[in-house]
PDB file of N, CA and C in Angstrom:
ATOM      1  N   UNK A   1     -16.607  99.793 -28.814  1.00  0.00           N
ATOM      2  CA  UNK A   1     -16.150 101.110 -28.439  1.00  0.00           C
ATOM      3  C   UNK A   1     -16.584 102.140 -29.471  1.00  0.00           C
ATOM      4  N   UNK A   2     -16.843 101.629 -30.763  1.00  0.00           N
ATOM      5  CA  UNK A   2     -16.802 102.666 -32.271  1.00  0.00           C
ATOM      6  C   UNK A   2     -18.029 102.973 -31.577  1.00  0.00           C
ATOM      7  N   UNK A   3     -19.446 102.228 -31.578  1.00  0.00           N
ATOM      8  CA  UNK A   3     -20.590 102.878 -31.106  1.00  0.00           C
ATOM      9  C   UNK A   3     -20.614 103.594 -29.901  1.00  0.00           C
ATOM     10  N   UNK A   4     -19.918 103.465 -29.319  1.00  0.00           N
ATOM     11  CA  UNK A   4     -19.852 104.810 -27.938  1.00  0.00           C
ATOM     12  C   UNK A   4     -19.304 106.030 -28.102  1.00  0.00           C
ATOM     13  N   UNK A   5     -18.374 106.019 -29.245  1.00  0.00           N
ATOM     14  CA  UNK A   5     -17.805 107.238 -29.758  1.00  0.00           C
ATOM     15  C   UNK A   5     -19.017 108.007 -30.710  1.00  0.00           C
ATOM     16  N   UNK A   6     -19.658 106.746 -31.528  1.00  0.00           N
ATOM     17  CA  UNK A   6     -20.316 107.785 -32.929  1.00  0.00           C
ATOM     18  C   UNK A   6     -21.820 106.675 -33.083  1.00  0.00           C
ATOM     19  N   UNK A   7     -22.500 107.673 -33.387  1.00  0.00           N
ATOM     20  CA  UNK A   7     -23.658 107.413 -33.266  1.00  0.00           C
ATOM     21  C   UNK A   7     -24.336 106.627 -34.302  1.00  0.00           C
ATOM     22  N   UNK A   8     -25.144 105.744 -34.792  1.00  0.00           N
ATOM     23  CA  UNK A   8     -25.393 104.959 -35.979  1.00  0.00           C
ATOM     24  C   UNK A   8     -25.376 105.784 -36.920  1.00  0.00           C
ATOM     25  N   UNK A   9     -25.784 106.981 -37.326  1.00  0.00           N
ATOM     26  CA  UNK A   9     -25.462 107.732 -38.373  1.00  0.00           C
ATOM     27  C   UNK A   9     -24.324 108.487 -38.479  1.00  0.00           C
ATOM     28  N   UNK A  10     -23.449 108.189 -38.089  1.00  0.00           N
ATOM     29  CA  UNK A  10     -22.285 108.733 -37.758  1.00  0.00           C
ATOM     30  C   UNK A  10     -21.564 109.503 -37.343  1.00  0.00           C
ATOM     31  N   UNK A  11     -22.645 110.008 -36.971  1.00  0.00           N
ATOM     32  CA  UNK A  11     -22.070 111.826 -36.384  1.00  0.00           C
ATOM     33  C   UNK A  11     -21.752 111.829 -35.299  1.00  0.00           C
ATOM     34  N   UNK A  12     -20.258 112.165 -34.700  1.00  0.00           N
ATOM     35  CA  UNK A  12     -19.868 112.091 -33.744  1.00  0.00           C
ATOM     36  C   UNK A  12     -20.198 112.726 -32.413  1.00  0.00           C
ATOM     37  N   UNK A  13     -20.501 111.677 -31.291  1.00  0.00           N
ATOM     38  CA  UNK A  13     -20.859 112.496 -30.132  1.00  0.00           C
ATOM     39  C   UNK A  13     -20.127 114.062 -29.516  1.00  0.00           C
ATOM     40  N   UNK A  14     -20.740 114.035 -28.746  1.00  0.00           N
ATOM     41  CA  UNK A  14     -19.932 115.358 -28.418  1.00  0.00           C
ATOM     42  C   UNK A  14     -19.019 114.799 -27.008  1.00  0.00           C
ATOM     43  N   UNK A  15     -18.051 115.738 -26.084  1.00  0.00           N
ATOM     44  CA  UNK A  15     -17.284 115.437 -25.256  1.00  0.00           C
ATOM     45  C   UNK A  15     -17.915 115.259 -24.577  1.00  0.00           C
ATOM     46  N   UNK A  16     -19.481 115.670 -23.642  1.00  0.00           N
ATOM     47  CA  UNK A  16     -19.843 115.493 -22.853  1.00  0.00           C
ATOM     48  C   UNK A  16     -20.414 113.831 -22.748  1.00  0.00           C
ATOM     49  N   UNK A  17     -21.019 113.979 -24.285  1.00  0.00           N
ATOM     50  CA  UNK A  17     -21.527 111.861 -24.186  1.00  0.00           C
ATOM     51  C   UNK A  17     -21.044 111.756 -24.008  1.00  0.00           C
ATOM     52  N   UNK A  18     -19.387 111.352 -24.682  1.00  0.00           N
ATOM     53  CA  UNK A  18     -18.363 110.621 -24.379  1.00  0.00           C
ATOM     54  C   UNK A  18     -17.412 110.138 -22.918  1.00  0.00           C
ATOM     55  N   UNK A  19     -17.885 111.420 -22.638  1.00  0.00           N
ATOM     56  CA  UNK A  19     -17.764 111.588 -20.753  1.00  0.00           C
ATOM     57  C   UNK A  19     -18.448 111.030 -19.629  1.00  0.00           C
ATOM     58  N   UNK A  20     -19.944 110.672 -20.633  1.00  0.00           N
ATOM     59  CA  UNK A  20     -21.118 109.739 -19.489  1.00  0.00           C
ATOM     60  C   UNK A  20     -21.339 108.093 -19.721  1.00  0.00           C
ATOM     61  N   UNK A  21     -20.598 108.061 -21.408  1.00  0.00           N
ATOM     62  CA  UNK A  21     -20.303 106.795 -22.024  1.00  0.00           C
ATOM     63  C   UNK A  21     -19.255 105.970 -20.700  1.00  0.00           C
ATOM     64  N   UNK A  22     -17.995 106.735 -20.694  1.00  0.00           N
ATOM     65  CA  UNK A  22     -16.741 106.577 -19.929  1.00  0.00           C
ATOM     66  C   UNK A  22     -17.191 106.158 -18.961  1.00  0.00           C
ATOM     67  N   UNK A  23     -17.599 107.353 -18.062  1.00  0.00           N
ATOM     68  CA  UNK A  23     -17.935 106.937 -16.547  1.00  0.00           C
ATOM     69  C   UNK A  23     -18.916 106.147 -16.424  1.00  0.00           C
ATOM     70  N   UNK A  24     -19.279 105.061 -17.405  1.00  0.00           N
ATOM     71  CA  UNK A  24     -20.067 104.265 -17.147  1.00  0.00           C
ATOM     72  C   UNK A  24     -19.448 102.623 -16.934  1.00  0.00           C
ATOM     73  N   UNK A  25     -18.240 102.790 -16.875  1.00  0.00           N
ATOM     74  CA  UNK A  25     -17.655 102.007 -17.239  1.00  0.00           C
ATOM     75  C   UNK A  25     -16.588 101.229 -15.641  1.00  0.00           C
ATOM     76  N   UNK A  26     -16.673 100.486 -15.247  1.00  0.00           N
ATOM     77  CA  UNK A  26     -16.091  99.783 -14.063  1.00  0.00           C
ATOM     78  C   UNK A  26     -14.768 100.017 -13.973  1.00  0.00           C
ATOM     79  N   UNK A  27     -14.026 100.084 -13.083  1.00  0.00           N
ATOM     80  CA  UNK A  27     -12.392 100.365 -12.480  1.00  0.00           C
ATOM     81  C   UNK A  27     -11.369  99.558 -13.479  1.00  0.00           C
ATOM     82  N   UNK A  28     -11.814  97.874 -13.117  1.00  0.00           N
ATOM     83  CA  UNK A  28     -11.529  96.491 -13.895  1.00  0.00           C
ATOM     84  C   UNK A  28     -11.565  96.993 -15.466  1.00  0.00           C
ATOM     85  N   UNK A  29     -12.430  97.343 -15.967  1.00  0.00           N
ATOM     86  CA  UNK A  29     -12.463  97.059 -17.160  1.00  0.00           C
ATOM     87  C   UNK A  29     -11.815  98.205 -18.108  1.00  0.00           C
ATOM     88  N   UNK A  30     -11.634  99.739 -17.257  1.00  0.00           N
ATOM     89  CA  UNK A  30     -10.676 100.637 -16.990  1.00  0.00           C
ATOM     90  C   UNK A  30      -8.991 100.395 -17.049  1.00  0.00           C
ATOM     91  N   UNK A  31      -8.997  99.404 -15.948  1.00  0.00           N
ATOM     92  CA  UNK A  31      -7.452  98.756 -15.799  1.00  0.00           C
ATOM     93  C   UNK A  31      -7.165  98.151 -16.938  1.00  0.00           C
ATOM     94  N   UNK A  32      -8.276  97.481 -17.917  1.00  0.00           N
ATOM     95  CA  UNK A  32      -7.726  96.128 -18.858  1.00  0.00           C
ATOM     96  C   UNK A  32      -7.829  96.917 -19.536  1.00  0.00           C
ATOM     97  N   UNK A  33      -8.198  98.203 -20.213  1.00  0.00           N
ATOM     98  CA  UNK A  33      -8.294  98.859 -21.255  1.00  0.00           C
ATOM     99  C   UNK A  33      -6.713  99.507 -21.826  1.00  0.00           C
ATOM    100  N   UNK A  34      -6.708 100.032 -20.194  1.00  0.00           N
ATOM    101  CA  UNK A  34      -4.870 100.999 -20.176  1.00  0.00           C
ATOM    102  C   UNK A  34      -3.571  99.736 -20.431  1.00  0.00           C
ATOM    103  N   UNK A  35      -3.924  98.632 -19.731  1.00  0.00           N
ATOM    104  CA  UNK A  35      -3.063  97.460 -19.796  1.00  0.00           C
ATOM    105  C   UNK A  35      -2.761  96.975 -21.061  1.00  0.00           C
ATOM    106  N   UNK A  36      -4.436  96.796 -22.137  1.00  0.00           N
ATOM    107  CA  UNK A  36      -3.545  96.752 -23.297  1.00  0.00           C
ATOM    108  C   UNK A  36      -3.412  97.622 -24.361  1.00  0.00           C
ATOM    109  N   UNK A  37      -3.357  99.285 -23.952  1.00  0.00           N
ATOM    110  CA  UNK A  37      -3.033 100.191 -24.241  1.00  0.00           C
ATOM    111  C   UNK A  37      -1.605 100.360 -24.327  1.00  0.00           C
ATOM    112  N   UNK A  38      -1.011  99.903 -23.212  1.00  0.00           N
ATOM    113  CA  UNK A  38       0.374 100.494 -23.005  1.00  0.00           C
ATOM    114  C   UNK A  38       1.324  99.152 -23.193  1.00  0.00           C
ATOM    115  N   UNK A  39       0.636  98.161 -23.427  1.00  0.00           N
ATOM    116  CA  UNK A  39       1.216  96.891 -24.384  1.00  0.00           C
ATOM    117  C   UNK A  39       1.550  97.016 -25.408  1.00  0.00           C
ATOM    118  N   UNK A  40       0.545  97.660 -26.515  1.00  0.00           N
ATOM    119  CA  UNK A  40       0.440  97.995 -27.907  1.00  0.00           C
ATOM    120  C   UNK A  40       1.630  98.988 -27.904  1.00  0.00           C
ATOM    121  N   UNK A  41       1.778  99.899 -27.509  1.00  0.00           N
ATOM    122  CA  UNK A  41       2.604 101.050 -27.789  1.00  0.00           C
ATOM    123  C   UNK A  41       3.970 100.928 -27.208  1.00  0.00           C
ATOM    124  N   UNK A  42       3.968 100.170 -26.324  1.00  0.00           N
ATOM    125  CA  UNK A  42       5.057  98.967 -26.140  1.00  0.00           C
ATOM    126  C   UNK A  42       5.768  98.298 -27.385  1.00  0.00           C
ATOM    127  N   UNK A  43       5.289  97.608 -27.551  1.00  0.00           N
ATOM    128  CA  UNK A  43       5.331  96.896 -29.088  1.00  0.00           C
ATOM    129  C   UNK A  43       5.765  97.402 -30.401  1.00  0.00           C
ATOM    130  N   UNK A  44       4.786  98.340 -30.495  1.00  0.00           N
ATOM    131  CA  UNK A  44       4.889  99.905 -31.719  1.00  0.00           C
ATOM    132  C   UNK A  44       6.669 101.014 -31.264  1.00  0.00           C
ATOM    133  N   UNK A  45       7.585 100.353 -29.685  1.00  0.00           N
ATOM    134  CA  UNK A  45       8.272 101.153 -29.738  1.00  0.00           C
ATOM    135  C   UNK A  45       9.415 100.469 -30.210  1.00  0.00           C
ATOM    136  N   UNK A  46       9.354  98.854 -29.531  1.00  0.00           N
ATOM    137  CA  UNK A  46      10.286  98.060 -30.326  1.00  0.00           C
ATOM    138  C   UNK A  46      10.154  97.777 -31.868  1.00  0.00           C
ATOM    139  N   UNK A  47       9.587  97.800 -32.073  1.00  0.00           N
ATOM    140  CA  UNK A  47       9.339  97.870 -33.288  1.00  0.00           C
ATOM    141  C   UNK A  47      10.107  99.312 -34.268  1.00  0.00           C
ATOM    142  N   UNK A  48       9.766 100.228 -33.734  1.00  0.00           N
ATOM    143  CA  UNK A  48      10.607 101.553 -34.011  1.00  0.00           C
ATOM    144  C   UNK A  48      12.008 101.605 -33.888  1.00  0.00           C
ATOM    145  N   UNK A  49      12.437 100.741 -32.568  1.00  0.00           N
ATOM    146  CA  UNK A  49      13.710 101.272 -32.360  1.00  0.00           C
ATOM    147  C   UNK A  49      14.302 100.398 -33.044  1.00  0.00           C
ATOM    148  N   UNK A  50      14.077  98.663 -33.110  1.00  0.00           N
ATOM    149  CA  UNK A  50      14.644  97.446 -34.002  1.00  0.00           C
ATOM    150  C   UNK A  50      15.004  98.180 -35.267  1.00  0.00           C
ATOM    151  N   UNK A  51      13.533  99.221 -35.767  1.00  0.00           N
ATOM    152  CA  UNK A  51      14.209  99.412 -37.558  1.00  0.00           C
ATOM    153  C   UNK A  51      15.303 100.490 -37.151  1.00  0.00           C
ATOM    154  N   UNK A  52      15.120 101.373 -36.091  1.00  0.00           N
ATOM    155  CA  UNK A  52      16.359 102.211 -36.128  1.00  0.00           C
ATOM    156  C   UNK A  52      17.612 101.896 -35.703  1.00  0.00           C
ATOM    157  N   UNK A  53      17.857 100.712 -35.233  1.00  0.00           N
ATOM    158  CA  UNK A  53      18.728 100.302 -35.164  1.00  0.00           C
ATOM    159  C   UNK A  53      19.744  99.283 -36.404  1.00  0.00           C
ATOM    160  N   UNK A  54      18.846  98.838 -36.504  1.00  0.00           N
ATOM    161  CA  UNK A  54      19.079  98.150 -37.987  1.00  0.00           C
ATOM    162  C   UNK A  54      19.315  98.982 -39.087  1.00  0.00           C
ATOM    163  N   UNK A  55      18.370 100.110 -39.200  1.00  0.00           N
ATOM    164  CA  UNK A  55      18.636 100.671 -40.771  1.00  0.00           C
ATOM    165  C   UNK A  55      19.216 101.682 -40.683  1.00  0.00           C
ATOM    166  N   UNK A  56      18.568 102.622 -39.625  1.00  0.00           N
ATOM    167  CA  UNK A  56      18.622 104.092 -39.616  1.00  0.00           C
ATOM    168  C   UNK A  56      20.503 104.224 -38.832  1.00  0.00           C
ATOM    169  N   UNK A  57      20.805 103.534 -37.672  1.00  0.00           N
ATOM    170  CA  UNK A  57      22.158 103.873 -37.008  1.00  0.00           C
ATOM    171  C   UNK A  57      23.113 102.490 -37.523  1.00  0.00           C
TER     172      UNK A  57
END
């Protein structure tokens, strides 16, 4: 994914690559991207609320 964002010398594409990068990309592999997107941040909330429950209340 890092090389679709930024270019071997590092300079970051602009919105429009990034836009033809994207839509290059299948429905499926779209779905598995958001799936373990919203797993992670899932995770990152229990994780938040466990310490606030524990420490913070």
């Amino acid at each position: 994914m890092s090389l679709a964002v930024s270019r071997s010398d590092g300079a970051i594409l602009s919105a429009e690559a990034m836009d033809a990068s994207y839509s290059n990309k299948n429905q499926a592999y779209l779905d598995s991207v958001g799936e373990s997107f919203n797993t992670r941040v899932n995770q990152l909330a229990d994780v938040l609320h466990r310490y606030w429950s524990n420490e913070v209340h």
